[in-house]
Protein backbone atom coordinates (compact mmCIF):
# COMPACT_ATOMS: atom_id res chain seq x y z
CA UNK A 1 108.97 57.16 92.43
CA UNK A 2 109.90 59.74 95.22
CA UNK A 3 110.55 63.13 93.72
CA UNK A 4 112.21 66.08 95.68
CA UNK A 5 111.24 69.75 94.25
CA UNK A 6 113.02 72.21 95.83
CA UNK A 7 112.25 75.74 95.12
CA UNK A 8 113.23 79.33 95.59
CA UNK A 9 110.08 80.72 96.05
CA UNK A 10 107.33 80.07 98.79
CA UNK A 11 104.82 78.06 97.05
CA UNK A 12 102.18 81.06 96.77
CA UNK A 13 102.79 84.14 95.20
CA UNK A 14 105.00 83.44 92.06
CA UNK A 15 104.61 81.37 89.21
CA UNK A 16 106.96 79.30 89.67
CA UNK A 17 105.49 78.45 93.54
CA UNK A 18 102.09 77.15 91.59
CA UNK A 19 104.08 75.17 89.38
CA UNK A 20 105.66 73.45 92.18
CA UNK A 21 102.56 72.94 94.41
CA UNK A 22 100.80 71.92 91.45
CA UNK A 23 104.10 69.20 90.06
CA UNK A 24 103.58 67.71 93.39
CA UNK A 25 99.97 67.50 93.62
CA UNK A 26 99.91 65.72 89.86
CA UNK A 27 102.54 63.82 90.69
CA UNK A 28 100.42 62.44 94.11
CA UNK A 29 97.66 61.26 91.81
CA UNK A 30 99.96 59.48 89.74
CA UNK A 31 101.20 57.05 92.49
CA UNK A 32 104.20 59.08 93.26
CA UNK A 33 105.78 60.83 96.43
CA UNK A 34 106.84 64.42 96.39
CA UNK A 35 108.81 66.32 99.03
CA UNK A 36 109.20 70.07 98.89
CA UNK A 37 111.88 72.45 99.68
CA UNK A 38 110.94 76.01 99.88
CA UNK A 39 111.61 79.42 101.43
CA UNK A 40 108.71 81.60 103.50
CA UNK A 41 108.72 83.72 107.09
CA UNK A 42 106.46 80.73 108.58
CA UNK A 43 106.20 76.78 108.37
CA UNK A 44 104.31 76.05 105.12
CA UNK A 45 101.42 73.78 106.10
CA UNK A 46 97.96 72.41 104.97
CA UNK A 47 99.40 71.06 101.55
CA UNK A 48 98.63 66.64 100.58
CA UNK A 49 102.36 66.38 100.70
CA UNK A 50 105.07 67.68 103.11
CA UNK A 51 106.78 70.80 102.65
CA UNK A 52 110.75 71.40 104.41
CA UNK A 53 110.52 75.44 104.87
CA UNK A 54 113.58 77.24 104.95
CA UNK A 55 112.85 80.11 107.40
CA UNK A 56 113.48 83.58 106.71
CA UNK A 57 112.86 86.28 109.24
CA UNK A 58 114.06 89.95 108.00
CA UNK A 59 112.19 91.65 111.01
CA UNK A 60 113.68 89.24 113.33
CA UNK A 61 110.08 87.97 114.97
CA UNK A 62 108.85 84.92 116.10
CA UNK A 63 112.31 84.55 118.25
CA UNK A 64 114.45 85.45 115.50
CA UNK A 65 114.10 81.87 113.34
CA UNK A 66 115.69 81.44 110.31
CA UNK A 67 118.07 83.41 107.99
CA UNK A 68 118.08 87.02 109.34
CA UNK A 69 117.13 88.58 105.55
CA UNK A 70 114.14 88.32 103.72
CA UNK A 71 114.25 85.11 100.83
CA UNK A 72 115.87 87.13 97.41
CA UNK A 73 114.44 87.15 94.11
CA UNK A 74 114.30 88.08 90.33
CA UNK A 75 111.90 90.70 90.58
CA UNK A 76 109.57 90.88 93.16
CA UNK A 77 107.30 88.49 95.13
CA UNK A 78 104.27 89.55 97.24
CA UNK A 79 106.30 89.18 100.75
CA UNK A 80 109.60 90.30 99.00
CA UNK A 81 111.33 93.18 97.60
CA UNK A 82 114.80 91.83 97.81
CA UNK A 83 116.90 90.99 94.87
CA UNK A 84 119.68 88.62 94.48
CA UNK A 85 121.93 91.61 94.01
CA UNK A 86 121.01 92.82 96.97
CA UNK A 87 122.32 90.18 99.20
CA UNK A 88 125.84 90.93 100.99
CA UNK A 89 128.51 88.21 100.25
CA UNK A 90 128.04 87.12 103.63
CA UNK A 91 124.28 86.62 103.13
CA UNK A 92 124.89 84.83 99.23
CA UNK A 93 126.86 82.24 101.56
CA UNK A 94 124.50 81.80 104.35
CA UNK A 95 121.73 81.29 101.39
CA UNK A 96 123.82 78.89 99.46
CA UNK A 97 124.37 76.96 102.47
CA UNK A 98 120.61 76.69 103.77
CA UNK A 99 119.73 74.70 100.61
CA UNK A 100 122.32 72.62 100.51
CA UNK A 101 121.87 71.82 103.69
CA UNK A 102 118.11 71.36 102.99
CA UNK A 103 118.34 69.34 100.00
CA UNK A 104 121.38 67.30 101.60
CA UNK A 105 119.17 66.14 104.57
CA UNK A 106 116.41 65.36 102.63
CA UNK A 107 118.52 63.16 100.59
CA UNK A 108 120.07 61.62 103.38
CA UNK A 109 116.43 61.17 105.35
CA UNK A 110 114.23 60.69 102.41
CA UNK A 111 115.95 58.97 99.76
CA UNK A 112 114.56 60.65 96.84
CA UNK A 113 114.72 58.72 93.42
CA UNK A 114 115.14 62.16 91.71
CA UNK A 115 115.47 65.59 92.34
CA UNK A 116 113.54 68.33 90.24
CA UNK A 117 115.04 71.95 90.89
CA UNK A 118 113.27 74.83 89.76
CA UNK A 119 115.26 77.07 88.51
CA UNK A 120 118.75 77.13 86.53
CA UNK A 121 120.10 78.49 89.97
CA UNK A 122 121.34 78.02 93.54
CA UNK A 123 118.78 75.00 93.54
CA UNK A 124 120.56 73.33 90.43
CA UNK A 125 123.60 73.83 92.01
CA UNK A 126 123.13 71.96 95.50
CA UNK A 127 121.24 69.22 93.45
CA UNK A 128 124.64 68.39 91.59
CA UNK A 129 126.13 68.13 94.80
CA UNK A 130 123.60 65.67 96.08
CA UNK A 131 124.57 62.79 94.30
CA UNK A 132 121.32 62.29 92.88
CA UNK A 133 119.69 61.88 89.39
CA UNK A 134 118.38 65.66 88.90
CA UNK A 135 116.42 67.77 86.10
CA UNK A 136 115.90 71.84 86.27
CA UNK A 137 112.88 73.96 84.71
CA UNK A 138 113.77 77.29 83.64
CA UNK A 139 111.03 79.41 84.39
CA UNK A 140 112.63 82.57 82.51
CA UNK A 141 113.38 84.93 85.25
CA UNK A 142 116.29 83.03 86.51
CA UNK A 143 117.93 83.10 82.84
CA UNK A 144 117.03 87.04 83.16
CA UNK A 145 118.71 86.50 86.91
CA UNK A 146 122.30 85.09 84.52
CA UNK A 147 122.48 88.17 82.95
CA UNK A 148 121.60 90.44 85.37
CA UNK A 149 123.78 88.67 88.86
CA UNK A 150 127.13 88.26 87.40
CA UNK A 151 128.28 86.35 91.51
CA UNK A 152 125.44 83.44 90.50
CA UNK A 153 126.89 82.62 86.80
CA UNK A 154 129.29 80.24 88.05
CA UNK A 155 126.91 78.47 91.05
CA UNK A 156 123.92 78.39 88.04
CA UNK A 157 126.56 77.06 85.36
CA UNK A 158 127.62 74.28 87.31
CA UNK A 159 124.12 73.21 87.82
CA UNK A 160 123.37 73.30 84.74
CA UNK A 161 126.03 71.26 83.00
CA UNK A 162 125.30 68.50 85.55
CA UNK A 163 121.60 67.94 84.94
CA UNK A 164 120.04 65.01 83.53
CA UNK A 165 117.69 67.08 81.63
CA UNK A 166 116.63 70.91 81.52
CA UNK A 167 112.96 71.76 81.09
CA UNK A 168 112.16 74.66 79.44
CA UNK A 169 108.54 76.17 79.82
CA UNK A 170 108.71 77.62 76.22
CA UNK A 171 109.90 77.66 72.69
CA UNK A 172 111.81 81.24 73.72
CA UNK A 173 112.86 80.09 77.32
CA UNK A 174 114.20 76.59 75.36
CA UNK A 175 115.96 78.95 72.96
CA UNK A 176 117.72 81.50 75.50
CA UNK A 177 119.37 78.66 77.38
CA UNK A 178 120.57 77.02 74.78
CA UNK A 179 122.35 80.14 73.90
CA UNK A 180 123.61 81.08 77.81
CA UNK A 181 124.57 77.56 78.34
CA UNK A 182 125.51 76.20 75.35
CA UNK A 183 123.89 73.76 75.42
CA UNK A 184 122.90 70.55 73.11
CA UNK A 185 119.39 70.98 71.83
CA UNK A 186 118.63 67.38 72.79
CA UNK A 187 119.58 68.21 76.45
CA UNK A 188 116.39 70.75 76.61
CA UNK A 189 112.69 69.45 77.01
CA UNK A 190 109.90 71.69 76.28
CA UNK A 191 106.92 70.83 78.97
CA UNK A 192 104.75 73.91 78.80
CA UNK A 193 103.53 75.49 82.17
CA UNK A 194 100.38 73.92 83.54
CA UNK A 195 97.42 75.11 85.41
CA UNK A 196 95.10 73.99 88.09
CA UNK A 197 92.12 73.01 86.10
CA UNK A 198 90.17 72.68 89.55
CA UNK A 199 90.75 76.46 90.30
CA UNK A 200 90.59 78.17 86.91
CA UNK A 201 87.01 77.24 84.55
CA UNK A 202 84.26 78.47 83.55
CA UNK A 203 81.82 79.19 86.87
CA UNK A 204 78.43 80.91 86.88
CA UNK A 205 79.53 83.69 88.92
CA UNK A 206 77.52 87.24 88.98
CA UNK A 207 79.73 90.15 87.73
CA UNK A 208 77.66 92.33 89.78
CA UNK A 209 78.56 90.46 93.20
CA UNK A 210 81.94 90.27 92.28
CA UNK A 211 82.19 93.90 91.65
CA UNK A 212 80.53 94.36 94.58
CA UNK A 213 82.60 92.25 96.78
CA UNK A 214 85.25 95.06 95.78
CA UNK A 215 83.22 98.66 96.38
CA UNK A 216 83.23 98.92 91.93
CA UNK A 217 80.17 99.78 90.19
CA UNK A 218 78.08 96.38 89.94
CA UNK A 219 77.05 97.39 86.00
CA UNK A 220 79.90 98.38 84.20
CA UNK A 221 79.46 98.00 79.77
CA UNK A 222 82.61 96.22 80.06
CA UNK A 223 85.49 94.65 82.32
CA UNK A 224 89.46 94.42 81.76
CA UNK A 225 91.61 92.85 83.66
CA UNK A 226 95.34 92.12 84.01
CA UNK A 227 97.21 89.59 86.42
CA UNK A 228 100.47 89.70 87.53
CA UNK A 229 103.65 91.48 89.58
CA UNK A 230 103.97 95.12 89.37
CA UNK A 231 107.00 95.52 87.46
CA UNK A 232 108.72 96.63 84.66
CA UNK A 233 108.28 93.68 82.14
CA UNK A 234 105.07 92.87 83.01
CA UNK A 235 104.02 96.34 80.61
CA UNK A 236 101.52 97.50 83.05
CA UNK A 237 102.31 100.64 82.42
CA UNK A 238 101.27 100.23 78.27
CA UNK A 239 98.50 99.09 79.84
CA UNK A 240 97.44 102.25 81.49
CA UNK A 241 98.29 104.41 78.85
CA UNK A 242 96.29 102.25 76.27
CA UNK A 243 93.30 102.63 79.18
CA UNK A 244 93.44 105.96 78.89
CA UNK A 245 92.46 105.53 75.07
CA UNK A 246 89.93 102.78 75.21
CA UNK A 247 88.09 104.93 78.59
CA UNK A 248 87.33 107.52 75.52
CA UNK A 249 86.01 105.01 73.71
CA UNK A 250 83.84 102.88 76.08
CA UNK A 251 82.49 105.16 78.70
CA UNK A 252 81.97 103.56 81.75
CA UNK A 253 84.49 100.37 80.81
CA UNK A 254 86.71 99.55 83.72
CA UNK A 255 90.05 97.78 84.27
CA UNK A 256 91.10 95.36 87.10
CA UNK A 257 94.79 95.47 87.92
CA UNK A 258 95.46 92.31 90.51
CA UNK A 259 98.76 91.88 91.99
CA UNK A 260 101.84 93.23 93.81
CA UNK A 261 105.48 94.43 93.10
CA UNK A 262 107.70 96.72 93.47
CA UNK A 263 106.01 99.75 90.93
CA UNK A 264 102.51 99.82 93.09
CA UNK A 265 102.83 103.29 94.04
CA UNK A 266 104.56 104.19 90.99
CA UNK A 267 101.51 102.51 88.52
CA UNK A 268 98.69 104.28 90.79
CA UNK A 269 100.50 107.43 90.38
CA UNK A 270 100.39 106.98 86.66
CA UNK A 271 96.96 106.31 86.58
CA UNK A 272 96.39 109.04 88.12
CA UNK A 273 98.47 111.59 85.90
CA UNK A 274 96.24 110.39 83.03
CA UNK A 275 93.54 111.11 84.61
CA UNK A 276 92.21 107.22 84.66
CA UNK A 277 88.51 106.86 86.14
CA UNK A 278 87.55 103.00 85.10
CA UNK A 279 91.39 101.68 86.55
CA UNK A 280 91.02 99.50 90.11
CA UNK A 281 94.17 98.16 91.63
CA UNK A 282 93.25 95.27 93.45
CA UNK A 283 96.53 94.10 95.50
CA UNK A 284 97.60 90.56 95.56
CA UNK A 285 94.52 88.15 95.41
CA UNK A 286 93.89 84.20 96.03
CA UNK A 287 93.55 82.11 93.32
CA UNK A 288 90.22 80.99 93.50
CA UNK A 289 89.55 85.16 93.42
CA UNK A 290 91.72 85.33 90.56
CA UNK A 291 89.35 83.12 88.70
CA UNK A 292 86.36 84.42 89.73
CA UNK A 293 87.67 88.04 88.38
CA UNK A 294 88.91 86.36 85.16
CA UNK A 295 85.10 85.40 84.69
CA UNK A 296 83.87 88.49 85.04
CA UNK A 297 86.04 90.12 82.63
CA UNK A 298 85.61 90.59 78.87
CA UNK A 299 88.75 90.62 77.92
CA UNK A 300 92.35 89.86 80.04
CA UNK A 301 95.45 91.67 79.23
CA UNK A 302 99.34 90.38 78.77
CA UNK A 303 101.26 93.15 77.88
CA UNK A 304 104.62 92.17 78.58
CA UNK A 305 107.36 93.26 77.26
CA UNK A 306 109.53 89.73 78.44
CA UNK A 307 107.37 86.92 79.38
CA UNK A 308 109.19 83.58 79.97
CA UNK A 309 105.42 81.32 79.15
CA UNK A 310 102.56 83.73 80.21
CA UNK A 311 100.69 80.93 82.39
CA UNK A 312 98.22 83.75 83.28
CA UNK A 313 97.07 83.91 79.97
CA UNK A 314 96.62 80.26 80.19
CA UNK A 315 94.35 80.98 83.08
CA UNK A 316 92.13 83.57 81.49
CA UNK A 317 91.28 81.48 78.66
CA UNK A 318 90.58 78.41 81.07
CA UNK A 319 88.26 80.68 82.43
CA UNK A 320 86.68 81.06 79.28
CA UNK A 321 88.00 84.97 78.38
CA UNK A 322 89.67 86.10 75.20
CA UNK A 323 93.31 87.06 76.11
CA UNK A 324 95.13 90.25 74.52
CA UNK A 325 98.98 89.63 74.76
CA UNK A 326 102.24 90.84 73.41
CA UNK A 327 103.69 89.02 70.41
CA UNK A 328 106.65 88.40 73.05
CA UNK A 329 108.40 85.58 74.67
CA UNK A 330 106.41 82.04 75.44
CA UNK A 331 102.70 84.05 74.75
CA UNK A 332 102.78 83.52 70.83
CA UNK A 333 102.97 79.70 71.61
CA UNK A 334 99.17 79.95 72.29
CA UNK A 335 97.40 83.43 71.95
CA UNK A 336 95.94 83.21 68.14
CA UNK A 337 93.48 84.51 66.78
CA UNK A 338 90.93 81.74 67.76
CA UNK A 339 91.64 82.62 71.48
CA UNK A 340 92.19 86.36 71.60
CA UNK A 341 95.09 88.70 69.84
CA UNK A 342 99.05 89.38 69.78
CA UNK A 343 99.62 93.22 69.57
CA UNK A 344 103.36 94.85 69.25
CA UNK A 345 105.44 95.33 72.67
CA UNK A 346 105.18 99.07 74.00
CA UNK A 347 102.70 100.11 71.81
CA UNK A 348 99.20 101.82 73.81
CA UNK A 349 97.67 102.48 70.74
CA UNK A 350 97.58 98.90 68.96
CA UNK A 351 96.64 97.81 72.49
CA UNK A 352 94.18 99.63 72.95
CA UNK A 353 93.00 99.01 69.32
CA UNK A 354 93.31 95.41 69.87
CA UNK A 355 91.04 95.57 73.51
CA UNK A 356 87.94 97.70 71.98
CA UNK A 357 87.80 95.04 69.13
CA UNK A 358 87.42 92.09 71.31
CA UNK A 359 85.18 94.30 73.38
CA UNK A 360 83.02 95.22 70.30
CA UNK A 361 83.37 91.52 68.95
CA UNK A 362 81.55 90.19 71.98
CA UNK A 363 84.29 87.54 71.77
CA UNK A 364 83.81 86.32 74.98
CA UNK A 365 81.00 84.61 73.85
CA UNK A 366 82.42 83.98 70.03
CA UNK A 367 86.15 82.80 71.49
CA UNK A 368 85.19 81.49 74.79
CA UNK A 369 83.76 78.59 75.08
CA UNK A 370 86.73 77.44 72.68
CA UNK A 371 89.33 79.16 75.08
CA UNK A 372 88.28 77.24 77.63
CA UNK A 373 88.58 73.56 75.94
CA UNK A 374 91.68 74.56 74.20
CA UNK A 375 93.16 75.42 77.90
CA UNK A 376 91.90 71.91 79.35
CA UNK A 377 93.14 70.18 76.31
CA UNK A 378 96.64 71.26 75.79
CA UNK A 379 97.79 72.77 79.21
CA UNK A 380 96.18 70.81 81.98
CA UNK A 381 98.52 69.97 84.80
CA UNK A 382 97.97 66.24 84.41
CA UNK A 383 99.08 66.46 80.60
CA UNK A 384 102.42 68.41 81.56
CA UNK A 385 103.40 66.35 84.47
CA UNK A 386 102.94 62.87 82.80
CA UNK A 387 105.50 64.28 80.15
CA UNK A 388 107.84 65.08 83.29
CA UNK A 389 107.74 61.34 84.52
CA UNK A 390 108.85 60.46 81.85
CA UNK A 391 112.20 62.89 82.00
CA UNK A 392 112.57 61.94 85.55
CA UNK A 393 112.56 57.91 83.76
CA UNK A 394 115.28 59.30 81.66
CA UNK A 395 116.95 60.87 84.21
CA UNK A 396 117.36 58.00 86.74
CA UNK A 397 117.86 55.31 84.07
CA UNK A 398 116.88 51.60 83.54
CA UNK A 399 116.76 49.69 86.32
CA UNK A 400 120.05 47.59 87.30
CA UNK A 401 119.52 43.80 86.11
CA UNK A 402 119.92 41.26 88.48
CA UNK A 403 123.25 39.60 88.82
């Protein structure tokens, strides 16, 4: 089966870039072929399958290549700030256009058997012009991106209504589209997110020469951390103001804030104002960093206040650390009890609260080694993209019979 993914994001740097590099590379050891469409400032290269780039170049280098704006998004991505909103009508166009021309000349060169868009979006929409069998994931942000966008609801619509199938990465992101769309229950498949079980697991890494690698004190009593973009519903913010509780509590506990967005300056002001000692912002990082910090830490943090799945919770506890998360969105469908905690959205002090007790519990070594297992078993790339085969199956149909 040839598969063609096409994507709106450059495949590192947002969730829903993982999930596509990682769809393809499952999809490889299955027998299958996968082609990728993406955006990024450069030729994407060094991946087991090939990847069609649609160039971007907002400072006009490198000869001026590609669309003369940087790629938009729903929030923020580590190499962009731009929003979909913030696109001229002149620049929607142009973007419309580059995909379909992408996807269209892949179809017409590669032949795909299927077509997997990511996003209920502009990528939807040129796959229902293709002429060829296609199923969307929602990720979340781009059902955020119907409400917010009013120009995209008739592109994403359209889309929509002609898929064979839409995945949805969670019980909540299942439910929303349903209710924006309309649409017939047996029309939405729930695949959960997966995650690169070669990356994230339990290593025998030194906390001290991680620390290290970073300038931070090499003994701390205790290690936080938190994963994600720096914006508004990622709660990063609660976060702070529940470190400036738990700092009184554990002296000498500190907190490890990796990523990018749009609030950097903002957050590190914040921490700051409250006078935070233990708090390290720690920019965007690599994944096989990621992983190495999620070892190191005691607990992780989710405090979102929307969170489509959560997939770096998912992470954490394949790294064998208890995850404290907001009793929002997809992160209910795993975070128990057994694995970590669910605290209220926007509230510091039943964060905070909930952080000190896994701290105190030593739960990293009562919930971990389960954390880690439970991750493998139920949310292991190759599980979720066997599932998807089968909806691409459904998607293309039985074979025609011989005459």
């Amino acid at each position: 089966m040839k598969v063609l993914l096409p994507n709106h994001f450059p495949l590192k740097g947002s969730g829903s870039g993982i999930y596509t590099q990682n769809v393809a590379r499952e999809l490889l050891k299955l027998g299958h072929e996968a082609l990728v469409i993406a955006p990024d400032h450069q030729k994407a290269t060094g991946y087991p399958f090939p990847v069609r780039t649609i160039l971007f170049s907002p400072d006009q280098k490198g000869g001026g290549r590609g669309l003369p704006f940087n790629f938009p998004c729903f929030t923020t991505h580590p190499r962009s700030n731009v929003t979909f909103s913030d696109l001229t009508g002149e620049q929607m166009r142009a973007y419309v256009e580059a995909f379909m021309a992408a996807i269209h000349e892949a179809v017409v060169q590669w032949r795909p058997d299927v077509i997997h868009a990511q996003h209920l979006w502009v990528t939807t929409y040129c796959a229902a012009q293709s002429g060829v069998p296609y199923v969307a994931t929602s990720h979340g942000t781009d059902l955020m991106g119907y409400r917010r966008y009013p120009r995209y609801r008739e592109i994403a619509t359209a889309g929509v209504m002609g898929a064979a199938k839409v995945i949805a990465i969670s019980r909540q992101v299942a439910r929303d589209a349903c209710q924006i769309y309309n649409l017939d229950e047996d029309k939405v498949t729930l695949i959960w997110n997966g995650f690169d079980a070669d990356v994230f697991k339990v290593l025998p890494v030194s906390r001290a020469e991680v620390l290290s690698r970073y300038g931070l004190p090499p003994h701390p009593p205790a290690v936080v951390s938190f994963v994600g973009k720096l914006t508004e519903f990622k709660g990063v913010d609660v976060l702070l103001r529940a470190a400036q509780r738990y700092e009184r509590e554990i002296e000498g506990v500190i907190t490890l804030i990796v990523g990018h967005g749009a609030l950097d300056e903002e957050l590190r002001a914040l921490a700051r104002e409250l006078g935070l000692q233990g708090v390290h912002f720690l920019g965007h990082q690599p994944q096989e960093k990621v992983a190495r910090i999620y070892n190191i830490a005691d607990v992780s943090v989710a405090p979102s206040r929307v969170e489509p799945f959560g997939l770096v919770a998912i992470e954490a506890l394949a790294c064998g650390t208890p995850v404290v998360a907001t009793n929002e969105g997809g992160l209910p469908d795993f975070i128990n009890e057994r694995v970590g905690a669910l605290v209220s959205v926007d509230d510091a002090e039943q964060l905070a609260t909930a952080i000190v007790r896994e701290i105190y519990s030593h739960s990293k070594q009562t919930k971990g080694k389960w954390a880690a297992q439970y991750a493998l078993a139920e949310y292991s790339w190759s599980q979720q993209v066997k599932q998807m085969v089968k909806t691409y199956q459904q998607a293309i149909g039985p074979p025609a019979r011989a005459s």
